[in-house]
C-alpha atoms as a PDB file:
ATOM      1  CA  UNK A   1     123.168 112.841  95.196  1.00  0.00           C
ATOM      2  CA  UNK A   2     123.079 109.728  97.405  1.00  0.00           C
ATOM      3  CA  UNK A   3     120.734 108.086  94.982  1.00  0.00           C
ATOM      4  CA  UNK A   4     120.843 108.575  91.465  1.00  0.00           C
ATOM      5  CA  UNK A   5     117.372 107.080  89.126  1.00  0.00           C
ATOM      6  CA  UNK A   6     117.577 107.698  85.774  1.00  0.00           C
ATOM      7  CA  UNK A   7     114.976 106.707  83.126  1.00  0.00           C
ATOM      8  CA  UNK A   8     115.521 105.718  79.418  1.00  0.00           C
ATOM      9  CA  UNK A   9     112.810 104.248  77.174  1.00  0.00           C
ATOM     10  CA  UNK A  10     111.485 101.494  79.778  1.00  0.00           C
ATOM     11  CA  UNK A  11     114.145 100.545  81.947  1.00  0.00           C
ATOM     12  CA  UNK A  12     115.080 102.939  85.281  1.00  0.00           C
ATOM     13  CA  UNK A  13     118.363 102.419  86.728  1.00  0.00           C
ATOM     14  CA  UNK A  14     118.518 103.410  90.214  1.00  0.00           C
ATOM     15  CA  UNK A  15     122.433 103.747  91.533  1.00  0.00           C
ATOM     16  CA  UNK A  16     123.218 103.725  95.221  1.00  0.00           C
ATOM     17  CA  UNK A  17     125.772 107.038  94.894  1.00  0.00           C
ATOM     18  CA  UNK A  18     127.935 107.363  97.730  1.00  0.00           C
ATOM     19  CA  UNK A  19     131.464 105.903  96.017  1.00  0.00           C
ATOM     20  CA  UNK A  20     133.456 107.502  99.099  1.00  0.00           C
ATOM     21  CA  UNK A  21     132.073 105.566 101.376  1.00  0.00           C
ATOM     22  CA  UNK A  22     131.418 102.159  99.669  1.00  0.00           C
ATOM     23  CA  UNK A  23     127.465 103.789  98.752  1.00  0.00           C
ATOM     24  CA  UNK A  24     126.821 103.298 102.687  1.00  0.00           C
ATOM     25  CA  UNK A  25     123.164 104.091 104.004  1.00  0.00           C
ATOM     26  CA  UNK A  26     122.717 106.909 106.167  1.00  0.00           C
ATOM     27  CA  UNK A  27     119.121 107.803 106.734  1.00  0.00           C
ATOM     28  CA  UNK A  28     118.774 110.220 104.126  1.00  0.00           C
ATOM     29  CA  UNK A  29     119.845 107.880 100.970  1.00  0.00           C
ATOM     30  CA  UNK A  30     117.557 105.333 102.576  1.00  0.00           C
ATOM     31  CA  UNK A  31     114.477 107.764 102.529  1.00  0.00           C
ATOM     32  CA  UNK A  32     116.309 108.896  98.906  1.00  0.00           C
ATOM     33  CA  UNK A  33     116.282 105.610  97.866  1.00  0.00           C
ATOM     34  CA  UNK A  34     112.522 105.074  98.797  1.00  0.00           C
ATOM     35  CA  UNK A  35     111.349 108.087  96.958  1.00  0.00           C
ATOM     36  CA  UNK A  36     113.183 106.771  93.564  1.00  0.00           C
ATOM     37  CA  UNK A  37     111.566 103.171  94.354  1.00  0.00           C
ATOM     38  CA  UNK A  38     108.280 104.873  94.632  1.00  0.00           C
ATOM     39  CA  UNK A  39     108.860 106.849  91.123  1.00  0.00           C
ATOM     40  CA  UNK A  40     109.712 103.840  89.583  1.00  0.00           C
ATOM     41  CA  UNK A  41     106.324 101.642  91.136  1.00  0.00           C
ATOM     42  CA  UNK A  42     103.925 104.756  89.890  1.00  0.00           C
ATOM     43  CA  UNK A  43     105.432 105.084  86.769  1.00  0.00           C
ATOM     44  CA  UNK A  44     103.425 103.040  84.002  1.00  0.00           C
ATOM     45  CA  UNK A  45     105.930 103.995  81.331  1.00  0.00           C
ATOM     46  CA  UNK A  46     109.222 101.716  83.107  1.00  0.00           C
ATOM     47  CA  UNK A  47     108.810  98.197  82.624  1.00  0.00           C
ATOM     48  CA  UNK A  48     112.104  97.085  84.705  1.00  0.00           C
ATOM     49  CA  UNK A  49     114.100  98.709  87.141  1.00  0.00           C
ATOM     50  CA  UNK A  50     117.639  97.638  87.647  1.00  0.00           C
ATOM     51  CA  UNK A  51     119.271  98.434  90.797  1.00  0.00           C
ATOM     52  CA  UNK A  52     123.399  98.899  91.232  1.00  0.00           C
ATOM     53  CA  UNK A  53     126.126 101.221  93.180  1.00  0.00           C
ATOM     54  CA  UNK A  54     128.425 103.510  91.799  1.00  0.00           C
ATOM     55  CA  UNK A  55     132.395 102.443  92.178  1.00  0.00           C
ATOM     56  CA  UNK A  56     134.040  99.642  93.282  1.00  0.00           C
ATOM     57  CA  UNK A  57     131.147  98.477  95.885  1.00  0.00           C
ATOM     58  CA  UNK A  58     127.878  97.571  95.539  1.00  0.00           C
ATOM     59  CA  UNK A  59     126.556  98.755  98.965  1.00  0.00           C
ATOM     60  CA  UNK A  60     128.526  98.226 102.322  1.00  0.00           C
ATOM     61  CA  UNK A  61     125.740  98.080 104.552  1.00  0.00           C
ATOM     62  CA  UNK A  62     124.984 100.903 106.766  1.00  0.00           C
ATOM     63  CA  UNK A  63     127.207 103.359 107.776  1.00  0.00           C
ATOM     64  CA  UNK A  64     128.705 102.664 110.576  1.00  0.00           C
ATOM     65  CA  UNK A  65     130.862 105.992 110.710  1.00  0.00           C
ATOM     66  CA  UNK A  66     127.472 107.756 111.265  1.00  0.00           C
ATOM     67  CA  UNK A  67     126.321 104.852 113.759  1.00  0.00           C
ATOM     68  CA  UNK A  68     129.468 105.414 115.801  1.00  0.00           C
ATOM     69  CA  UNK A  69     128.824 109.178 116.161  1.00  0.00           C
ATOM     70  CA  UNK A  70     125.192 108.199 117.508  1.00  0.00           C
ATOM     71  CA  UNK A  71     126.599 107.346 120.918  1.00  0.00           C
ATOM     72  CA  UNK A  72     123.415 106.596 123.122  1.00  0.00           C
ATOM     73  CA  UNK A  73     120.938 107.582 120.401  1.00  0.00           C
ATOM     74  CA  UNK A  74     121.684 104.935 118.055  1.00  0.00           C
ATOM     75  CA  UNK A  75     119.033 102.667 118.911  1.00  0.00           C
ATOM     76  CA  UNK A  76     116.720 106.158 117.888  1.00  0.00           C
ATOM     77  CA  UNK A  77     118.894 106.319 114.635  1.00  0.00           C
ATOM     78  CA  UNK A  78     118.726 102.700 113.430  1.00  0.00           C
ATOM     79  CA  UNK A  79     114.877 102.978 113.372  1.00  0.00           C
ATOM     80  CA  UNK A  80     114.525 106.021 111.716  1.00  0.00           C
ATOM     81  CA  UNK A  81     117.114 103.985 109.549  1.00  0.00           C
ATOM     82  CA  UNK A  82     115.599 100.780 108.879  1.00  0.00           C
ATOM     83  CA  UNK A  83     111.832 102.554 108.725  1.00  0.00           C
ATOM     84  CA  UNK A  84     112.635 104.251 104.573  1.00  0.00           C
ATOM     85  CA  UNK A  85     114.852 101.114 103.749  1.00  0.00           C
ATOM     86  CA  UNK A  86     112.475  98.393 104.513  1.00  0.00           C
ATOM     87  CA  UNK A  87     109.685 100.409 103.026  1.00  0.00           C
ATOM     88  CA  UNK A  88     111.862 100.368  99.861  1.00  0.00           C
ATOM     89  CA  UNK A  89     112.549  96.891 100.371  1.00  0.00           C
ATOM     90  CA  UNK A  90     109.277  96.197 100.547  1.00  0.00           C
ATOM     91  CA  UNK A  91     107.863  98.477  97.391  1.00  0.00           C
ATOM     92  CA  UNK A  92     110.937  96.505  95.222  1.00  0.00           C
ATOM     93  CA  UNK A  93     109.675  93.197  96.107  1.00  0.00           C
ATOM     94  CA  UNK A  94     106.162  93.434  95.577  1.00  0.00           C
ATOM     95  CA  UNK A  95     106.100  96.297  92.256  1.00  0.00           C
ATOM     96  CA  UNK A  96     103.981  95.058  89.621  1.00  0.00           C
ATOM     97  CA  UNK A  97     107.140  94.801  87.403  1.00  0.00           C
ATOM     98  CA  UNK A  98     110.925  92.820  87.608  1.00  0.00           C
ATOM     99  CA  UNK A  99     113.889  94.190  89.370  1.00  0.00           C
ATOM    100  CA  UNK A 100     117.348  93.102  88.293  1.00  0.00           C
ATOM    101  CA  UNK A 101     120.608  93.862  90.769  1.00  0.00           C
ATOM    102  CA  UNK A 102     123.800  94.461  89.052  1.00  0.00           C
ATOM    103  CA  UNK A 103     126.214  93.424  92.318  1.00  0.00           C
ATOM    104  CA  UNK A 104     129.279  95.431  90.993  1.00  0.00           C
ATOM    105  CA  UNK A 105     131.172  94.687  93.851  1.00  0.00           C
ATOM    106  CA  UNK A 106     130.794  93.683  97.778  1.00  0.00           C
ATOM    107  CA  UNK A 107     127.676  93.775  99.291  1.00  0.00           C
ATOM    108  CA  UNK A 108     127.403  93.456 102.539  1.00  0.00           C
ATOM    109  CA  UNK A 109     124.915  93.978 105.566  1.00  0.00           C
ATOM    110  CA  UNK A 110     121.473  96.102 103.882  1.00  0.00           C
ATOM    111  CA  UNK A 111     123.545  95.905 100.887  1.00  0.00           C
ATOM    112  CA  UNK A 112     123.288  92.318 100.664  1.00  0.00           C
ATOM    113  CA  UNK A 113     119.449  92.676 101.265  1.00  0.00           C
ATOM    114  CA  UNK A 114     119.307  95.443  98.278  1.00  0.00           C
ATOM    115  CA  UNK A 115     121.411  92.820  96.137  1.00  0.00           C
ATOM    116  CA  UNK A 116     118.881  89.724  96.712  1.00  0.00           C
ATOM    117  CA  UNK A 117     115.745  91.561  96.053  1.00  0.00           C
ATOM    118  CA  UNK A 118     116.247  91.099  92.526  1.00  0.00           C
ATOM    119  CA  UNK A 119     114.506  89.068  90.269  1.00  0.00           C
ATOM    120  CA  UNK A 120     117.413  88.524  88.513  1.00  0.00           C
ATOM    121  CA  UNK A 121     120.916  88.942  90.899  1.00  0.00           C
ATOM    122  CA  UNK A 122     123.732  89.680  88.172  1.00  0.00           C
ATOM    123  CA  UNK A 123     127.246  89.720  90.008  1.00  0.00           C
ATOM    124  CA  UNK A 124     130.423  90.597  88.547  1.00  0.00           C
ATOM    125  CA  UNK A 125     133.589  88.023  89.062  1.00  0.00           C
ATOM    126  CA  UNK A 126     134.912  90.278  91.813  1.00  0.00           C
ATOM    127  CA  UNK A 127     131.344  90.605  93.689  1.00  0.00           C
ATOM    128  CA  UNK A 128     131.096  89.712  97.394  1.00  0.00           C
ATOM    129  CA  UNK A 129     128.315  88.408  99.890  1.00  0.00           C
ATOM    130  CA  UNK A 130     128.331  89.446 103.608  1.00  0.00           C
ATOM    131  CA  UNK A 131     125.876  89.693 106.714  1.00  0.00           C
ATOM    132  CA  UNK A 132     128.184  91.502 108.318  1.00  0.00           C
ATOM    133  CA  UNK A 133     126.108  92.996 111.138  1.00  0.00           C
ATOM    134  CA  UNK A 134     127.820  89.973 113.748  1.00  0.00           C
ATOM    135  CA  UNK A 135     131.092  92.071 113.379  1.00  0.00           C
ATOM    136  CA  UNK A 136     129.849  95.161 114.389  1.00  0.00           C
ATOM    137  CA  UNK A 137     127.394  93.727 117.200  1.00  0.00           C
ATOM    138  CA  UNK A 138     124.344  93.612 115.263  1.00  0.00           C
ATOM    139  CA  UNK A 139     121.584  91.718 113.647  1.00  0.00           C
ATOM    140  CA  UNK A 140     120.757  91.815 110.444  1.00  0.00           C
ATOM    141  CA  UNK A 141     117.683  93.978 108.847  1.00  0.00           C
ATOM    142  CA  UNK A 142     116.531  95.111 105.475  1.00  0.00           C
ATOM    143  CA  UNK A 143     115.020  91.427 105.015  1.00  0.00           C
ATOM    144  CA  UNK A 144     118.291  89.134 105.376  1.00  0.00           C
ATOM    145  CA  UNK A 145     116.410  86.713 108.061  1.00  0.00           C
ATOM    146  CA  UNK A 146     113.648  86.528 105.425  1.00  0.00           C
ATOM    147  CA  UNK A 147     115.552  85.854 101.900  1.00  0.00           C
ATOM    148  CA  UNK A 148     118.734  84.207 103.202  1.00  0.00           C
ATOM    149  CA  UNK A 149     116.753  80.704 104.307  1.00  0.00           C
ATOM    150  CA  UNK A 150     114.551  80.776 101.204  1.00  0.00           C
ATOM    151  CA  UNK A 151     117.357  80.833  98.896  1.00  0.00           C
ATOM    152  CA  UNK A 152     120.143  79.070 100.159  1.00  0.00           C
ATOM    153  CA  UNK A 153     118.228  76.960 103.200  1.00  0.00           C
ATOM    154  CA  UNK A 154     117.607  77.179 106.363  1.00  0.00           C
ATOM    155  CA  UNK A 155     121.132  75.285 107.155  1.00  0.00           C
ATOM    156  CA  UNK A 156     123.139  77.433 105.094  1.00  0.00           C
ATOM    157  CA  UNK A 157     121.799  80.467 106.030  1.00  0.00           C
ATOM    158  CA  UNK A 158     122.493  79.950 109.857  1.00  0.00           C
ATOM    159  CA  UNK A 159     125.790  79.291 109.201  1.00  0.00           C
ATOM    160  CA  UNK A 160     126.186  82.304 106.727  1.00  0.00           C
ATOM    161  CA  UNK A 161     124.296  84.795 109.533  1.00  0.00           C
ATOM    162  CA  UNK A 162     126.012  83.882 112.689  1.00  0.00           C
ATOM    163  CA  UNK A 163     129.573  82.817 111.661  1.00  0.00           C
ATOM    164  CA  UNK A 164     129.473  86.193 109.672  1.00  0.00           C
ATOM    165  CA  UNK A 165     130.876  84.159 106.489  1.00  0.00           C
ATOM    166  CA  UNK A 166     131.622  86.035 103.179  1.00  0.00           C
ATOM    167  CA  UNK A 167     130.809  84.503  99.944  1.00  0.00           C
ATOM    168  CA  UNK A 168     132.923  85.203  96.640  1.00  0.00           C
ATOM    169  CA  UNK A 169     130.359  85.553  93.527  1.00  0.00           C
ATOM    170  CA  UNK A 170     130.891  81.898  92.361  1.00  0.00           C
ATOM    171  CA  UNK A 171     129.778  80.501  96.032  1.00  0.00           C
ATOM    172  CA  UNK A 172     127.099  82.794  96.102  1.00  0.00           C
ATOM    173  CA  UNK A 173     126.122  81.514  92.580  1.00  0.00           C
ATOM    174  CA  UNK A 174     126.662  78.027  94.175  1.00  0.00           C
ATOM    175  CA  UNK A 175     124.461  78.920  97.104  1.00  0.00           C
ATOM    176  CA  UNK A 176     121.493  80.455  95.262  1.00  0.00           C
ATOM    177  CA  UNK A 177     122.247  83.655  95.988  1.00  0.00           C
ATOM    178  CA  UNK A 178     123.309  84.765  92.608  1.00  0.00           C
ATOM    179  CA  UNK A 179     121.516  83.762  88.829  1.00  0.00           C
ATOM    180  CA  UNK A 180     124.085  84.395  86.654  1.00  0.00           C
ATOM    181  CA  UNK A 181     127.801  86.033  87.038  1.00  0.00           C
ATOM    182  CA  UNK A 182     130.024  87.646  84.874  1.00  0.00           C
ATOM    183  CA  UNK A 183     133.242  89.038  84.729  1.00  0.00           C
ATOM    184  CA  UNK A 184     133.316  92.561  85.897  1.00  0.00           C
ATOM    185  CA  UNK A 185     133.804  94.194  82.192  1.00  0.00           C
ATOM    186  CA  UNK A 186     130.789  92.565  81.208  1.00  0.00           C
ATOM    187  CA  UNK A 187     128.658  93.247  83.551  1.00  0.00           C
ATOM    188  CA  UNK A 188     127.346  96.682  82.025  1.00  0.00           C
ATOM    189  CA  UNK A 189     126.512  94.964  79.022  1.00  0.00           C
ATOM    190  CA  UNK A 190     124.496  92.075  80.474  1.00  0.00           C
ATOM    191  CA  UNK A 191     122.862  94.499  82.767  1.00  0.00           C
ATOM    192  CA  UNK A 192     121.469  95.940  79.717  1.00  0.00           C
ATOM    193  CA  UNK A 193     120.478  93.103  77.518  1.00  0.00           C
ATOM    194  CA  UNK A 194     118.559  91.490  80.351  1.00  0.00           C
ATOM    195  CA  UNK A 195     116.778  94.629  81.007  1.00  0.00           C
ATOM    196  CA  UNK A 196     116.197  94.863  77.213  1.00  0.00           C
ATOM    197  CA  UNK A 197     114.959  91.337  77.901  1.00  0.00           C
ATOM    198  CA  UNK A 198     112.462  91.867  80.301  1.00  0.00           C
ATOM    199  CA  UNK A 199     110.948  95.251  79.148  1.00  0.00           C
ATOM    200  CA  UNK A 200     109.574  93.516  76.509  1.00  0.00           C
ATOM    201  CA  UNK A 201     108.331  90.973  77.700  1.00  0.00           C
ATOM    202  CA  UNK A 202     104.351  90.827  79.109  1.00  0.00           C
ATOM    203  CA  UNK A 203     104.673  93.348  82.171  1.00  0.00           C
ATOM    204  CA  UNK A 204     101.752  92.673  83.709  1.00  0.00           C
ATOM    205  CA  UNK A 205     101.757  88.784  83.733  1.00  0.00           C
ATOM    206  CA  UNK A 206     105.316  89.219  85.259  1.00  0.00           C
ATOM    207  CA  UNK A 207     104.233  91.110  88.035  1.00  0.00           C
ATOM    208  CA  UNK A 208     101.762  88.860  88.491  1.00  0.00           C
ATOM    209  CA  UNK A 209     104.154  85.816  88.882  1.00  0.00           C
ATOM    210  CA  UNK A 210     106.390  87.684  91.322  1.00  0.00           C
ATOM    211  CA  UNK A 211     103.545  87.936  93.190  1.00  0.00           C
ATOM    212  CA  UNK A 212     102.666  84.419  93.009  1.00  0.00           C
ATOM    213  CA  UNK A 213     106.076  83.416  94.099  1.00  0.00           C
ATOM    214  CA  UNK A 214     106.527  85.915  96.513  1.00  0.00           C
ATOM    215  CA  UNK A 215     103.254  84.399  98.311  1.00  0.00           C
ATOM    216  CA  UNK A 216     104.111  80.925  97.816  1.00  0.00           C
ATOM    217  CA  UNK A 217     106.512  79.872 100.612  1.00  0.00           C
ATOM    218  CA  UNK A 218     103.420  81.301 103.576  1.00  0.00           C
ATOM    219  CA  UNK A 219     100.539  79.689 100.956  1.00  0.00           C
ATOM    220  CA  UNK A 220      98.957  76.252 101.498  1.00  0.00           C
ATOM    221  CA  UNK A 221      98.939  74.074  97.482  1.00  0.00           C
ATOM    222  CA  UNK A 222      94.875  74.977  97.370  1.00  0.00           C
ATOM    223  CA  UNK A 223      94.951  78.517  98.181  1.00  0.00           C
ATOM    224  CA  UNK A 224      98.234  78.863  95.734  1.00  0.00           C
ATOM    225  CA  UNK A 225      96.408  77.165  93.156  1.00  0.00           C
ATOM    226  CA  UNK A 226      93.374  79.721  93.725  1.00  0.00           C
ATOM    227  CA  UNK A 227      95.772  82.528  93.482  1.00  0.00           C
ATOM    228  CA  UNK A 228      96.854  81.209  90.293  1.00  0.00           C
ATOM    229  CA  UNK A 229      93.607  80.816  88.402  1.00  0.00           C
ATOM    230  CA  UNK A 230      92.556  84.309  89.649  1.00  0.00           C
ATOM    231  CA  UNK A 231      96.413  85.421  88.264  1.00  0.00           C
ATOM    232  CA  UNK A 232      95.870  83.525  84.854  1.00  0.00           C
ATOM    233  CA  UNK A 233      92.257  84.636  84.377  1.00  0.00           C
ATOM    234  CA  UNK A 234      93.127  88.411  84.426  1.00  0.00           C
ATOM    235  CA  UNK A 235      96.049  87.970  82.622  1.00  0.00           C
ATOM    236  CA  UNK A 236      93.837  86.246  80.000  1.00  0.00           C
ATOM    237  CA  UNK A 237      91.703  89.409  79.673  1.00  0.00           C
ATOM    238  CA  UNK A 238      94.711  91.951  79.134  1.00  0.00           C
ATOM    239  CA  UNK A 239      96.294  93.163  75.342  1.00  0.00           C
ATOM    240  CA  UNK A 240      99.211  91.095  76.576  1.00  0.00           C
ATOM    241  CA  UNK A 241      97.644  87.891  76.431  1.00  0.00           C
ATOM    242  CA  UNK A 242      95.306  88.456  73.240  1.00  0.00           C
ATOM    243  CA  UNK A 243      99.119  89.679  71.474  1.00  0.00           C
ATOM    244  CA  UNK A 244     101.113  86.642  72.836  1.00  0.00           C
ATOM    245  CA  UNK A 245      98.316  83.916  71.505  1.00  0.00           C
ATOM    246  CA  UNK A 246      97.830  85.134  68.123  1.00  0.00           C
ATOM    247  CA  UNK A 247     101.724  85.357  67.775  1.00  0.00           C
ATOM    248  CA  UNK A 248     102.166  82.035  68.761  1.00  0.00           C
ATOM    249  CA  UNK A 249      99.354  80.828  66.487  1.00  0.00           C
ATOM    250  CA  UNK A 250     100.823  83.055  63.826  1.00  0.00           C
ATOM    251  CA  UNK A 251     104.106  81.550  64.332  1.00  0.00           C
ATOM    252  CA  UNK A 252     105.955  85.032  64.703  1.00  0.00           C
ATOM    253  CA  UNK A 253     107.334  86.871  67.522  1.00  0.00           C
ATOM    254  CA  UNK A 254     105.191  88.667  69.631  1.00  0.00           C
ATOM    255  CA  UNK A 255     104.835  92.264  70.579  1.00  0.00           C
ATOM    256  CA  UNK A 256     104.361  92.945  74.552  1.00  0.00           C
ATOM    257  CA  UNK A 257     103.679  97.452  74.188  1.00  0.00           C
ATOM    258  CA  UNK A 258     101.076  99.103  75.632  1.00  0.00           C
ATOM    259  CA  UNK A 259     102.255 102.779  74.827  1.00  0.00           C
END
């Protein structure tokens, strides 16, 4: 399978799954990888997803063996192409609950879109960051003009995009690109204790603050400051809330479960 979503307790792991070819995206594993983003968005019972590629790569981009073969109807191609993947993109970004990428290894072109859509962007020591799409006469999609200049600058990113630079993990780190990296035996491990992390913490109150910051950059202060009281007043009338107060005023840990 070209996408492979699995599902244990609250976490689903979704695994870009084409090793032999660096877990490239042909049209099929984007509209794959759509329908296992929508599964894990309708899904009540998964409280994070973690995204990540099977063997040595992370995601190479697109695939440009299948591009080349095209010919003259690869302009048809790349929009039946880009149409699943940034609907996925999309449905990661904005799902009512956090998204952590494991970068196991280069990402590069759509692949470096899929790796900076987490929440939480764990790279392994021998991780890469490419655009790419300048070497193969392209610009970029799958939301690279739109991330790249929020995290790293506007500056940055320009240079990044057009001079087609690749970043090792500890420059992307450096850049903003990455939150944490590890070295590549650990990665596994922290994968799983930040998902552990996350699924219990208060869901719903999370998804709201994604929200909030995915709104912020296009939001003027007063109508970001509306958006947060009407966040923080609904938050105050879920279990989550009425749980996390009385364990703070208890002085004990508190319990984030709605099953």
């Amino acid at each position: 399978m070209a996408i492979d979503l699995t599902i244990e307790g609250k976490t689903a792991r979704i695994v870009l799954n084409r090793p032999e070819v660096g877990n490239a995206l042909d049209t099929d594993s984007c509209r794959a990888l759509l329908d296992a983003v929508h599964r894990c968005e309708a899904d009540p019972a998964i409280r994070v997803v973690i995204l990540t590629g099977a063997g040595r790569m992370f995601c190479a981009g697109g695939d440009v063996a299948g591009f080349s073969s095209a010919g003259s109807d690869l302009p048809r191609l790349l929009r039946d192409l880009t149409a699943p993947l940034h609907m996925a993109v999309a449905r990661l970004a904005r799902m009512p609950k956090p998204v952590i990428t494991a970068v196991n290894g280069a990402a590069a072109g759509a692949g470096l879109s899929l790796a900076l859509i987490g929440d939480i962007v764990l790279a392994s020591d021998a991780a890469s960051f490419s655009v790419a799409y300048p070497g193969v006469g392209l610009s970029p999609d799958g939301g690279a003009t739109f991330l790249l200049p929020k995290l790293m600058g506007l500056r940055r990113a320009q240079a990044f995009i057009l001079l087609n630079r690749k970043l090792s993990a500890a420059e992307a780190l450096d850049q903003g690109l990455a939150t944490f990296v590890c070295p590549s035996a650990d990665l596994a491990a922290e994968t799983q204790a930040m998902a552990e992390r996350l699924s219990a913490a208060p869901t719903l109150a999370i998804g709201r603050s994604r929200m909030l910051l995915a709104d912020s950059f296009a939001a003027a202060l007063e109508s970001q400051l509306e958006a947060e009281a009407r966040a923080i007043s609904a938050c105050g009338g879920e279990p989550d809330a009425l749980e996390g107060i009385a364990a703070f005023v208890g002085r004990r840990a508190p319990v984030f479960d709605r099953d």
